[in-house]
Every structure is written in structure tokens, then in C-alpha cells.
PDB file of N, CA and C in Angstrom:
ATOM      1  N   UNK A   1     205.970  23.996  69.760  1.00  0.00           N
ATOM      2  CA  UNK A   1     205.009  22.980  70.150  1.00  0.00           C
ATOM      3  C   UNK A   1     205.514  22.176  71.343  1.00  0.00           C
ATOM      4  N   UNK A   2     206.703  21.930  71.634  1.00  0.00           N
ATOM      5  CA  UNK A   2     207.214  21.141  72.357  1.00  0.00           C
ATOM      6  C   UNK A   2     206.878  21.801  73.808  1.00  0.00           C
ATOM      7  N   UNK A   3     207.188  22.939  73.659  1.00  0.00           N
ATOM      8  CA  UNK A   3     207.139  23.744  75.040  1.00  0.00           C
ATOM      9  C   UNK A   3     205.754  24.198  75.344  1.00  0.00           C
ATOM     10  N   UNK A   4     205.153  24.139  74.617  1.00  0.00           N
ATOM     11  CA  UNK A   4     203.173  24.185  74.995  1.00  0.00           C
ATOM     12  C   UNK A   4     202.794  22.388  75.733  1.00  0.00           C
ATOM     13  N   UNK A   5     203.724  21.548  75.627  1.00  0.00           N
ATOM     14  CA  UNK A   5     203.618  20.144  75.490  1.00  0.00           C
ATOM     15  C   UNK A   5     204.402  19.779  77.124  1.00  0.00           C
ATOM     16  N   UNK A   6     204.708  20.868  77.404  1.00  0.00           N
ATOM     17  CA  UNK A   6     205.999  20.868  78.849  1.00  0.00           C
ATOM     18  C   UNK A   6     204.809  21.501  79.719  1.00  0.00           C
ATOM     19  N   UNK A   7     203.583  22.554  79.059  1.00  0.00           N
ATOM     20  CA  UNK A   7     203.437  22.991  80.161  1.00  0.00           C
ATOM     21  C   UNK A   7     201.882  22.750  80.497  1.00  0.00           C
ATOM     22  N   UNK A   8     201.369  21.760  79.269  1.00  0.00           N
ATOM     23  CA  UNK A   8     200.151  20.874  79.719  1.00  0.00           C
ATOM     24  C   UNK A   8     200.507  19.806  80.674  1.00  0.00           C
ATOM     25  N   UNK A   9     201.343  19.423  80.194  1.00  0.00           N
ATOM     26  CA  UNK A   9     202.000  17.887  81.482  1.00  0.00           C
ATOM     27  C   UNK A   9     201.879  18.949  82.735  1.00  0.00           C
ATOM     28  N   UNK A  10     202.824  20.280  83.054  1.00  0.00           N
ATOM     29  CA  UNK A  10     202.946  20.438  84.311  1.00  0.00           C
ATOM     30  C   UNK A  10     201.402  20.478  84.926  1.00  0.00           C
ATOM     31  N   UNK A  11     200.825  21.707  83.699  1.00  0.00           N
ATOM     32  CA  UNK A  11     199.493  22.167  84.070  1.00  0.00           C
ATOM     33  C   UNK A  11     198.803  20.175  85.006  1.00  0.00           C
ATOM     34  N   UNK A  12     198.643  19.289  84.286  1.00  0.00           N
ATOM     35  CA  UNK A  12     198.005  18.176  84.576  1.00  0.00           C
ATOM     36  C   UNK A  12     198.800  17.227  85.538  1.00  0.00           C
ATOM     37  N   UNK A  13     199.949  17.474  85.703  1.00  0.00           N
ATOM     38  CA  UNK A  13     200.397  16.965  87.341  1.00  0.00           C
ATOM     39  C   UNK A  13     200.083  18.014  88.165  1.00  0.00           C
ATOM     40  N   UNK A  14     199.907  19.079  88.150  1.00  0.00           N
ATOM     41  CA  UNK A  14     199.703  19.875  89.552  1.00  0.00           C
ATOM     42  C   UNK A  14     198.473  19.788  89.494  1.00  0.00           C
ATOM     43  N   UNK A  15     196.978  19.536  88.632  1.00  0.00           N
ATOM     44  CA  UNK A  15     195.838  19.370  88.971  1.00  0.00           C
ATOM     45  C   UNK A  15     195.787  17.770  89.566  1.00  0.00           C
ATOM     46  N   UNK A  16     196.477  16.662  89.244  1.00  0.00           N
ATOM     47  CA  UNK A  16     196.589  15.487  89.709  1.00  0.00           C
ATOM     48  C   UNK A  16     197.420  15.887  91.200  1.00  0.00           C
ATOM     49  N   UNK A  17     198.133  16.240  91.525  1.00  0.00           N
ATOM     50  CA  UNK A  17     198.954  16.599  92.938  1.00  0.00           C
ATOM     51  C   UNK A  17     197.771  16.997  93.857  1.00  0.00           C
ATOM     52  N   UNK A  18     197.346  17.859  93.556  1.00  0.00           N
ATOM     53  CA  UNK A  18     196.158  18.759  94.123  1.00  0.00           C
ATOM     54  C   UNK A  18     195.343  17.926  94.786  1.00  0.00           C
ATOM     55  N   UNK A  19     194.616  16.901  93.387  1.00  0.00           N
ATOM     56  CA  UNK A  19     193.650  16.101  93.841  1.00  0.00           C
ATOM     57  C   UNK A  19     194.108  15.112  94.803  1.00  0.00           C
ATOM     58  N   UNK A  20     194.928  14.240  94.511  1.00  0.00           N
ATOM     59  CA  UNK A  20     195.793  13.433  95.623  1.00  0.00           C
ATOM     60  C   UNK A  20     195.759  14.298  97.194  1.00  0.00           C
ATOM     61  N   UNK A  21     196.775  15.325  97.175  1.00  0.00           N
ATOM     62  CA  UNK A  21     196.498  15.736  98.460  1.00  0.00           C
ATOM     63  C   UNK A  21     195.563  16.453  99.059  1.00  0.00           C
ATOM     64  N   UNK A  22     194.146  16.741  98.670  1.00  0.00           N
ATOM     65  CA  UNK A  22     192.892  17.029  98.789  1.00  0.00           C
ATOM     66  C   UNK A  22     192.314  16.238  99.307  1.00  0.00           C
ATOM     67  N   UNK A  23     192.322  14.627  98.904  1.00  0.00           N
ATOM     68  CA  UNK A  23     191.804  14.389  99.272  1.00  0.00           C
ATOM     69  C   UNK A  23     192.336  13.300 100.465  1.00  0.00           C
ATOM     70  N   UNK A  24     193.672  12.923 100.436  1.00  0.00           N
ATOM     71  CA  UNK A  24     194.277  13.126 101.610  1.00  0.00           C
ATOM     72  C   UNK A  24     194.197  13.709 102.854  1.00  0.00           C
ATOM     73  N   UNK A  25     193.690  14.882 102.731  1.00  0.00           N
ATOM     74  CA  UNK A  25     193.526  15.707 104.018  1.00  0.00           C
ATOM     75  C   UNK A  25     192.031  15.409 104.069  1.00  0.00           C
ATOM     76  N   UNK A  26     191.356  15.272 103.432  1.00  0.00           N
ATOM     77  CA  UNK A  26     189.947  14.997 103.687  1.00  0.00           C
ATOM     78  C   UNK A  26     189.874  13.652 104.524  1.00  0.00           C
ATOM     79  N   UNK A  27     190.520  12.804 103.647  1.00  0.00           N
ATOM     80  CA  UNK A  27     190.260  11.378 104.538  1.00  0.00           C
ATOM     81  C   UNK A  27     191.981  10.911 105.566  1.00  0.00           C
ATOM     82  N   UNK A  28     192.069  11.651 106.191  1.00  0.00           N
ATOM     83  CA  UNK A  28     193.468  11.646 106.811  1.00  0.00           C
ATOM     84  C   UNK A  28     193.414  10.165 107.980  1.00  0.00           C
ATOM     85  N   UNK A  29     192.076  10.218 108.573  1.00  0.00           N
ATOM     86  CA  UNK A  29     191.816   9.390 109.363  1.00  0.00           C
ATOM     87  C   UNK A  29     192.032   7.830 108.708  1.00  0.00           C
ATOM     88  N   UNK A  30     192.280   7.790 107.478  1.00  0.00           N
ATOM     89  CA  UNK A  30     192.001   6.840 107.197  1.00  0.00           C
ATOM     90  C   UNK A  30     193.310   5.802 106.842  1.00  0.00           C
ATOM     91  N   UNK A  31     193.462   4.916 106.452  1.00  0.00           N
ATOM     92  CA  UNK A  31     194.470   3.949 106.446  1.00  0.00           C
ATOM     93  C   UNK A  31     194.340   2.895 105.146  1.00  0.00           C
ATOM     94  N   UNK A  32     195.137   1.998 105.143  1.00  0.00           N
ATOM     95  CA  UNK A  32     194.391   0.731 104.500  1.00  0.00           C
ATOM     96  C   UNK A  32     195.088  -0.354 105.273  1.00  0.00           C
ATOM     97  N   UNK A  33     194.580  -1.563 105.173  1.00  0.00           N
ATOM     98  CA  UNK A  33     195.174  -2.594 106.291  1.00  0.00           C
ATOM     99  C   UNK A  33     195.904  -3.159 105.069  1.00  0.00           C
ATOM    100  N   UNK A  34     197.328  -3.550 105.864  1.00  0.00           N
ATOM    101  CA  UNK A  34     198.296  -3.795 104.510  1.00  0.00           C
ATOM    102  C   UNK A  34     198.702  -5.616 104.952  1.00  0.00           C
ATOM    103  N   UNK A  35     198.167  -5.881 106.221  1.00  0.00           N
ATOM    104  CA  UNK A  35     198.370  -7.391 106.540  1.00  0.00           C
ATOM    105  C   UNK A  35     197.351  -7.403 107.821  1.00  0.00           C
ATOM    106  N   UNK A  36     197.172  -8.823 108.454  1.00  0.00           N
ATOM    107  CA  UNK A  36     195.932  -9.103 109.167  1.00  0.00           C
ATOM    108  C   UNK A  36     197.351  -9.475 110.344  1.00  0.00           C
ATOM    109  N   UNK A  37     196.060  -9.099 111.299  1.00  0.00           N
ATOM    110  CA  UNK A  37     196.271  -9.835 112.882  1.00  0.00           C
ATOM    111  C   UNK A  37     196.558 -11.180 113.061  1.00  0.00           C
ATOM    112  N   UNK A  38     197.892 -11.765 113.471  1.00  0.00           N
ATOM    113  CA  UNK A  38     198.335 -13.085 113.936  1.00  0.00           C
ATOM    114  C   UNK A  38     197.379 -13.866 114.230  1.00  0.00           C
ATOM    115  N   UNK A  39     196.810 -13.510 115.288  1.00  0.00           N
ATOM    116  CA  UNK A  39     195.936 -14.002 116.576  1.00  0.00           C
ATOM    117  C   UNK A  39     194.996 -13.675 116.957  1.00  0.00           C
ATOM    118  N   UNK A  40     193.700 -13.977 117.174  1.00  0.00           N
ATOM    119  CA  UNK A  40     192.516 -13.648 117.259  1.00  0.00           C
ATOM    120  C   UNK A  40     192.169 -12.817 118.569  1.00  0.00           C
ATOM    121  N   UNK A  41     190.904 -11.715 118.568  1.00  0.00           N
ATOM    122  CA  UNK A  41     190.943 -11.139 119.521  1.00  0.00           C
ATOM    123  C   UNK A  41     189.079 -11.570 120.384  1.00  0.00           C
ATOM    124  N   UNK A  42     189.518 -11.500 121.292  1.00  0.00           N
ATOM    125  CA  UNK A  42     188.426 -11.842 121.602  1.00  0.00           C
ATOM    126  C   UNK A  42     187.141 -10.664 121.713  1.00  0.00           C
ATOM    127  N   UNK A  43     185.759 -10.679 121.800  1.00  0.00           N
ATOM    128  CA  UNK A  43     185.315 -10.176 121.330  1.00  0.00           C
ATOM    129  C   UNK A  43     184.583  -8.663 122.162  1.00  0.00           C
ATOM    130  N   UNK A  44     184.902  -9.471 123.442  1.00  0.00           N
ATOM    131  CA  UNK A  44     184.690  -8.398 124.353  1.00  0.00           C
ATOM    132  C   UNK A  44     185.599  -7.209 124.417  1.00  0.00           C
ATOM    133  N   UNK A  45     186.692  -7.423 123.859  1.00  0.00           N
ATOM    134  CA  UNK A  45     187.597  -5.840 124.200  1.00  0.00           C
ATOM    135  C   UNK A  45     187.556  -4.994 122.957  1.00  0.00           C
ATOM    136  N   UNK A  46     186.740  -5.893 121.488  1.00  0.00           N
ATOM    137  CA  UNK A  46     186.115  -5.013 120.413  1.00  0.00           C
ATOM    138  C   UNK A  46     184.777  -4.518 121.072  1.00  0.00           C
ATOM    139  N   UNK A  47     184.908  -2.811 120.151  1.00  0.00           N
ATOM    140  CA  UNK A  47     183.615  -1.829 120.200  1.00  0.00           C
ATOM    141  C   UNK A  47     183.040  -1.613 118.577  1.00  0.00           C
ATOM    142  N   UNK A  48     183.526  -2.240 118.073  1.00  0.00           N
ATOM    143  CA  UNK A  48     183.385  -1.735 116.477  1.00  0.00           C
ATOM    144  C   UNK A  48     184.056  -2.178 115.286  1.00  0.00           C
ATOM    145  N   UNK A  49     183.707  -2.319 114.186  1.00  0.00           N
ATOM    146  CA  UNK A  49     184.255  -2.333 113.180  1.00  0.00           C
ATOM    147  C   UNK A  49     183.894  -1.865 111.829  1.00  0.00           C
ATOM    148  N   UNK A  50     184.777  -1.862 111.293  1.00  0.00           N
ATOM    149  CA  UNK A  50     184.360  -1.275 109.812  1.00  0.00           C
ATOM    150  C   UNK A  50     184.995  -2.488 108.843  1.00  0.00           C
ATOM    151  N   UNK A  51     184.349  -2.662 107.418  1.00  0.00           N
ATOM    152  CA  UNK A  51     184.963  -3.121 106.031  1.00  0.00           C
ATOM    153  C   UNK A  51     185.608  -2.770 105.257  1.00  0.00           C
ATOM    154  N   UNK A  52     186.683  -2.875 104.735  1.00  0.00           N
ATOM    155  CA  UNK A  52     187.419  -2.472 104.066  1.00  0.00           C
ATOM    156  C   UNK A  52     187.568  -3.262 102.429  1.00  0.00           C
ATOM    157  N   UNK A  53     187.231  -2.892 101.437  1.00  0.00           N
ATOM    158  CA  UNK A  53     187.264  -3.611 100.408  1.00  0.00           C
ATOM    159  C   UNK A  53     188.335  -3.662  99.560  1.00  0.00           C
ATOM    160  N   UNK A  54     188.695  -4.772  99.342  1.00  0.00           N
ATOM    161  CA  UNK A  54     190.237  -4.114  97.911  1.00  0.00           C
ATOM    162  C   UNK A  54     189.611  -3.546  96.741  1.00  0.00           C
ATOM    163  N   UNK A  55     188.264  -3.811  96.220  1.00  0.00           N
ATOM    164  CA  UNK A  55     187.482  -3.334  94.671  1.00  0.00           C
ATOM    165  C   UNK A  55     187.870  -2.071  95.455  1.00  0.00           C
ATOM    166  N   UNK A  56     187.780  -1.019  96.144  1.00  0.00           N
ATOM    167  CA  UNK A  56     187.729   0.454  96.320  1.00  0.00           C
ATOM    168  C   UNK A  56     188.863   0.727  96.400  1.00  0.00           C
ATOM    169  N   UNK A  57     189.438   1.172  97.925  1.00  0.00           N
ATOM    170  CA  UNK A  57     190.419   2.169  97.729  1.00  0.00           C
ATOM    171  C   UNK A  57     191.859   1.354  97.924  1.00  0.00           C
ATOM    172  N   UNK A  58     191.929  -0.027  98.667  1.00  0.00           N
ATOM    173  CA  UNK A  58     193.235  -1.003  99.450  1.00  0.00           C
ATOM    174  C   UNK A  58     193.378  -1.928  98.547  1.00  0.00           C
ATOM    175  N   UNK A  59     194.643  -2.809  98.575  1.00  0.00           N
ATOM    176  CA  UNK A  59     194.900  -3.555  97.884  1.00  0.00           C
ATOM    177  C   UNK A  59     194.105  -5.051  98.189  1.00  0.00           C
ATOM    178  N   UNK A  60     193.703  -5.236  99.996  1.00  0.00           N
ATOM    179  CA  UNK A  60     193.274  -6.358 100.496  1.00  0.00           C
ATOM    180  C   UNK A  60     191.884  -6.139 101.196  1.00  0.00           C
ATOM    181  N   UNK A  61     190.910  -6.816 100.989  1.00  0.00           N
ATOM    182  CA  UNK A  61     189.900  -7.265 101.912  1.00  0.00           C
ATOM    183  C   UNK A  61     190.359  -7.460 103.393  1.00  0.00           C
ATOM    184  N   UNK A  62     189.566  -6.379 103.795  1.00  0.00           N
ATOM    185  CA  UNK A  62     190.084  -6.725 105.782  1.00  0.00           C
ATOM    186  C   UNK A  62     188.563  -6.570 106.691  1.00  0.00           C
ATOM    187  N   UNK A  63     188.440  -6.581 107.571  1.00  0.00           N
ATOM    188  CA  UNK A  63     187.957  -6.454 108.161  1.00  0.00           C
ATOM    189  C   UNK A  63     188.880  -5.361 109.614  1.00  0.00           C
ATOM    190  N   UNK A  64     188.544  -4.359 110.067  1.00  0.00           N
ATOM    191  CA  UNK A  64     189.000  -3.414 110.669  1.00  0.00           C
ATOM    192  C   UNK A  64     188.323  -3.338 111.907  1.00  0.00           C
ATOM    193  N   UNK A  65     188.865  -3.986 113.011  1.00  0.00           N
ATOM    194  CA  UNK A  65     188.017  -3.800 114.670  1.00  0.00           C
ATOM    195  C   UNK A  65     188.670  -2.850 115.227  1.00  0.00           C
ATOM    196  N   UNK A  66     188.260  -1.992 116.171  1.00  0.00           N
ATOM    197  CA  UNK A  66     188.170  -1.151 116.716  1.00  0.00           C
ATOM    198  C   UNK A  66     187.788  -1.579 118.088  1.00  0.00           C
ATOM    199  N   UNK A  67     189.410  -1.296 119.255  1.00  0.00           N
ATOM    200  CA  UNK A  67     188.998  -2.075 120.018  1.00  0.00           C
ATOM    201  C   UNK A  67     189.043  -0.952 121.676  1.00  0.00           C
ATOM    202  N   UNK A  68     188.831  -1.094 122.544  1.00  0.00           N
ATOM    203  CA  UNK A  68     188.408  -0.132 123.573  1.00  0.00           C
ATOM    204  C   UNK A  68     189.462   0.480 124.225  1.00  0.00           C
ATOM    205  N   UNK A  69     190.603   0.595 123.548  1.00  0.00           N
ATOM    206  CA  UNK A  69     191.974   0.704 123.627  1.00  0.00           C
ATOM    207  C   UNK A  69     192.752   1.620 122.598  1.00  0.00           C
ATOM    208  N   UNK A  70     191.585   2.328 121.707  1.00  0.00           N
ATOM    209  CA  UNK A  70     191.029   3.124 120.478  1.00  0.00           C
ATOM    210  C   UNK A  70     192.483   2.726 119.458  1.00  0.00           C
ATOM    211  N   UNK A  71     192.407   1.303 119.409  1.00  0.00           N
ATOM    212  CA  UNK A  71     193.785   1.050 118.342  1.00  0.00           C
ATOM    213  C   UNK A  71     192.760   0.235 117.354  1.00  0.00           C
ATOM    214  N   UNK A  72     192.836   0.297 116.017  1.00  0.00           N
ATOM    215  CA  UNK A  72     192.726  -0.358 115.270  1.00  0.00           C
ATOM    216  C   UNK A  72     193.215  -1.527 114.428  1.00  0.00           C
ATOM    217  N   UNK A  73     192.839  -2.739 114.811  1.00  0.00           N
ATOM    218  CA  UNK A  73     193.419  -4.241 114.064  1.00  0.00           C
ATOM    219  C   UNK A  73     192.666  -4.599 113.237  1.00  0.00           C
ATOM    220  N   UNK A  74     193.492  -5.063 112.250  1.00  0.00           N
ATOM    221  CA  UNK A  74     192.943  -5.707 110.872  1.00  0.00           C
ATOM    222  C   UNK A  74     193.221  -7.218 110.623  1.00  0.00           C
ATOM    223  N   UNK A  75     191.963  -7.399 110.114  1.00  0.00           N
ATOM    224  CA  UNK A  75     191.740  -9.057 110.489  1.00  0.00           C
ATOM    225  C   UNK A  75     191.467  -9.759 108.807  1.00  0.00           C
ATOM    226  N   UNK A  76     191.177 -11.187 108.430  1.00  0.00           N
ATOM    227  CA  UNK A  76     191.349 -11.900 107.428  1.00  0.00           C
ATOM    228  C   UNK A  76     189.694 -12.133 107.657  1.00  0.00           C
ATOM    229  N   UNK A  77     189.100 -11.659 106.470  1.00  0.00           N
ATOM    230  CA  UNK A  77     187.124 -11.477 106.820  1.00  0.00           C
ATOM    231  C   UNK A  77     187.203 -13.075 106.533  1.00  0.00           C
ATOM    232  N   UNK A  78     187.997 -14.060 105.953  1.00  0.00           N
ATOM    233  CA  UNK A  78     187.601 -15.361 105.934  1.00  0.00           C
ATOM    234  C   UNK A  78     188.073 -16.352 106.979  1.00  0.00           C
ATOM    235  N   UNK A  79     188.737 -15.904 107.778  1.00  0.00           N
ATOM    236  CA  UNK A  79     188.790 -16.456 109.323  1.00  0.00           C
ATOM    237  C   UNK A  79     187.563 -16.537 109.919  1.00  0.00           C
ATOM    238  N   UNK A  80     187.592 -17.894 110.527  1.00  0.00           N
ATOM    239  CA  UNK A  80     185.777 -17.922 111.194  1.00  0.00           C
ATOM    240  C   UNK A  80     186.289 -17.258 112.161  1.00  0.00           C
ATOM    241  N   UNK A  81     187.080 -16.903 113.073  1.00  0.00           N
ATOM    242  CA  UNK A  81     186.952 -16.057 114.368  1.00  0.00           C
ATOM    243  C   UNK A  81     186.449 -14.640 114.108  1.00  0.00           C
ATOM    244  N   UNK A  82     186.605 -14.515 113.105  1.00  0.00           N
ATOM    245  CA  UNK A  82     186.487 -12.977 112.528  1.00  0.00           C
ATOM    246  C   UNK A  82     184.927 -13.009 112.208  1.00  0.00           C
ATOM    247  N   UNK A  83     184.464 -13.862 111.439  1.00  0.00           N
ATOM    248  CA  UNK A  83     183.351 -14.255 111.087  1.00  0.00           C
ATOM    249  C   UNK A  83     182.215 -14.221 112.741  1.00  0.00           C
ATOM    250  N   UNK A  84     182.449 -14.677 113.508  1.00  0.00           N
ATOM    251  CA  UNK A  84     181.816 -14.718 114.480  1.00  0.00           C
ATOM    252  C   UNK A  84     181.887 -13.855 115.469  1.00  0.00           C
ATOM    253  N   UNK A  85     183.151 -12.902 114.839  1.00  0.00           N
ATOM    254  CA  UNK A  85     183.012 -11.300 116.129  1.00  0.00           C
ATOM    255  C   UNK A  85     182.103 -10.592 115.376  1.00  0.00           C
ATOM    256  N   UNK A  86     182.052 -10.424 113.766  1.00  0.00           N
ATOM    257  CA  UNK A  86     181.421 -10.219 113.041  1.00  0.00           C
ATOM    258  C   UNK A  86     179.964  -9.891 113.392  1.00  0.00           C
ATOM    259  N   UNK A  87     179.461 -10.814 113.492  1.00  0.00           N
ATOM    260  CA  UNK A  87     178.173 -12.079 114.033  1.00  0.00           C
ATOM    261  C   UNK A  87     177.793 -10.812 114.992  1.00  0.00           C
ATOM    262  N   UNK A  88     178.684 -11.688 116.049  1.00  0.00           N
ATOM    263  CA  UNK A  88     178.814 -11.110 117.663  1.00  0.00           C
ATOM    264  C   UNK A  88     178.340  -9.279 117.625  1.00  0.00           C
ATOM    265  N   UNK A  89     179.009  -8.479 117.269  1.00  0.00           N
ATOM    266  CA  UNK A  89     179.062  -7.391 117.129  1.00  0.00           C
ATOM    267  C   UNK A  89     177.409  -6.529 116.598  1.00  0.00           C
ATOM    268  N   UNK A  90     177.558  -7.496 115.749  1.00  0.00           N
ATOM    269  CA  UNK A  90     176.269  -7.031 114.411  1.00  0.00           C
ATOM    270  C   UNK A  90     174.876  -7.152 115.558  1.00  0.00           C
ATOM    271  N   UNK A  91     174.568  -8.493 116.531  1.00  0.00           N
ATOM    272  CA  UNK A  91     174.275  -8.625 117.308  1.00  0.00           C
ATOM    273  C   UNK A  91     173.648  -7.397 117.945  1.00  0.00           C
ATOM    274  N   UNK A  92     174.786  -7.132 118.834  1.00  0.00           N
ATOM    275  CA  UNK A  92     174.938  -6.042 119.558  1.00  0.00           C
ATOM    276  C   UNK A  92     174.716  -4.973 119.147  1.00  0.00           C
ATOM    277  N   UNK A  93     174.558  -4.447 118.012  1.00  0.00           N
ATOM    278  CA  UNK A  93     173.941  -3.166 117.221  1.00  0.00           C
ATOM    279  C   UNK A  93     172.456  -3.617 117.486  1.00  0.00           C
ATOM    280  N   UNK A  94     171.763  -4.224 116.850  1.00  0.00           N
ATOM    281  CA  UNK A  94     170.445  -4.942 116.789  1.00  0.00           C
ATOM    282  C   UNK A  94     169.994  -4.451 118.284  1.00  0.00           C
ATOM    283  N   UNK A  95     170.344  -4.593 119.143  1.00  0.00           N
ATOM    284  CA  UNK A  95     169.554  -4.888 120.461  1.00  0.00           C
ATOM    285  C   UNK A  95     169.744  -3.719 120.935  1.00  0.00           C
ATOM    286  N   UNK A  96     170.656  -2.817 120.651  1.00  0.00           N
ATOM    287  CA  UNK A  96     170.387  -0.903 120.889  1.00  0.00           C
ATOM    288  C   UNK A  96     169.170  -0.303 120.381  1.00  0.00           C
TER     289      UNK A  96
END
């Protein structure tokens, strides 16, 4: 019994391994923001951003700009500067 008991565990870490790096390569592009930007950016040299939630996949709420310099900074979504590139940005979708 013991050794039927050795080779469900393996059997169920290599289906857990699998899944981990499956889906790893699926979302490779992706990151999580592990601390925010010092200093605020201004809003013209952002093209974009995305949300990042801690309920899903990160430990922290960020906000993720995307700036014309194709580097990605992560910001504190309760900073009003952030709040108003936010704004700013959302804006600028609207009027395309």
C-alpha cells in the first residue's frame, strides 16, 4: 500500500508540474507588479494600461502603464496621480 501511495503523489505532482508550466508558457508575457513606481509619470509618455488585481493571480493591486518606451511601470491605483492618468487615458480611448 505504501508504494501505490508513492506513486499517486508522483502521478499528482507531475499533473500539478504540467499544469504550472502550461500555463506559464501560455501567459509568459505576463508578470505581476511586486512594488509601485517612486514617482509619478506624466501622462503623455503613457500609451496604455492594464489592471492588475491581487483577488486573481498577484499578491498587490497595481495599476500597469505602458509607456512609449515599451517598458512597463507599476503604479499604487490609490495615488491620485495614477487616478488621473487613469482618467486621462480612458479619455483618450473614448474619442477614437
Amino acid at each position: 500500500m505504501v508504494c501505490g501511495s508513492k506513486y499517486i503523489l508522483a502521478a499528482l505532482m507531475s499533473v500539478l508540474l504540467l499544469h504550472f508550466c502550461s500555463r506559464s508558457e501560455a501567459g509568459s508575457n505576463f508578470d505581476c507588479c511586486l512594488q509601485y513606481i517612486g514617482q509619478p509619470l506624466h501622462p503623455k509618455f503613457i500609451v496604455g494600461f492594464t489592471q492588475q488585481l491581487a483577488s486573481e493571480a498577484c499578491d498587490i493591486d497595481a495599476i500597469i502603464f505602458y509607456t512609449r518606451r515599451k517598458t512597463a511601470v507599476c503604479a499604487d491605483p490609490k495615488q491620485k496621480w495614477v487616478k488621473q492618468a487613469v482618467r486621462i487615458l480612458s479619455q483618450r480611448v473614448k474619442k477614437m
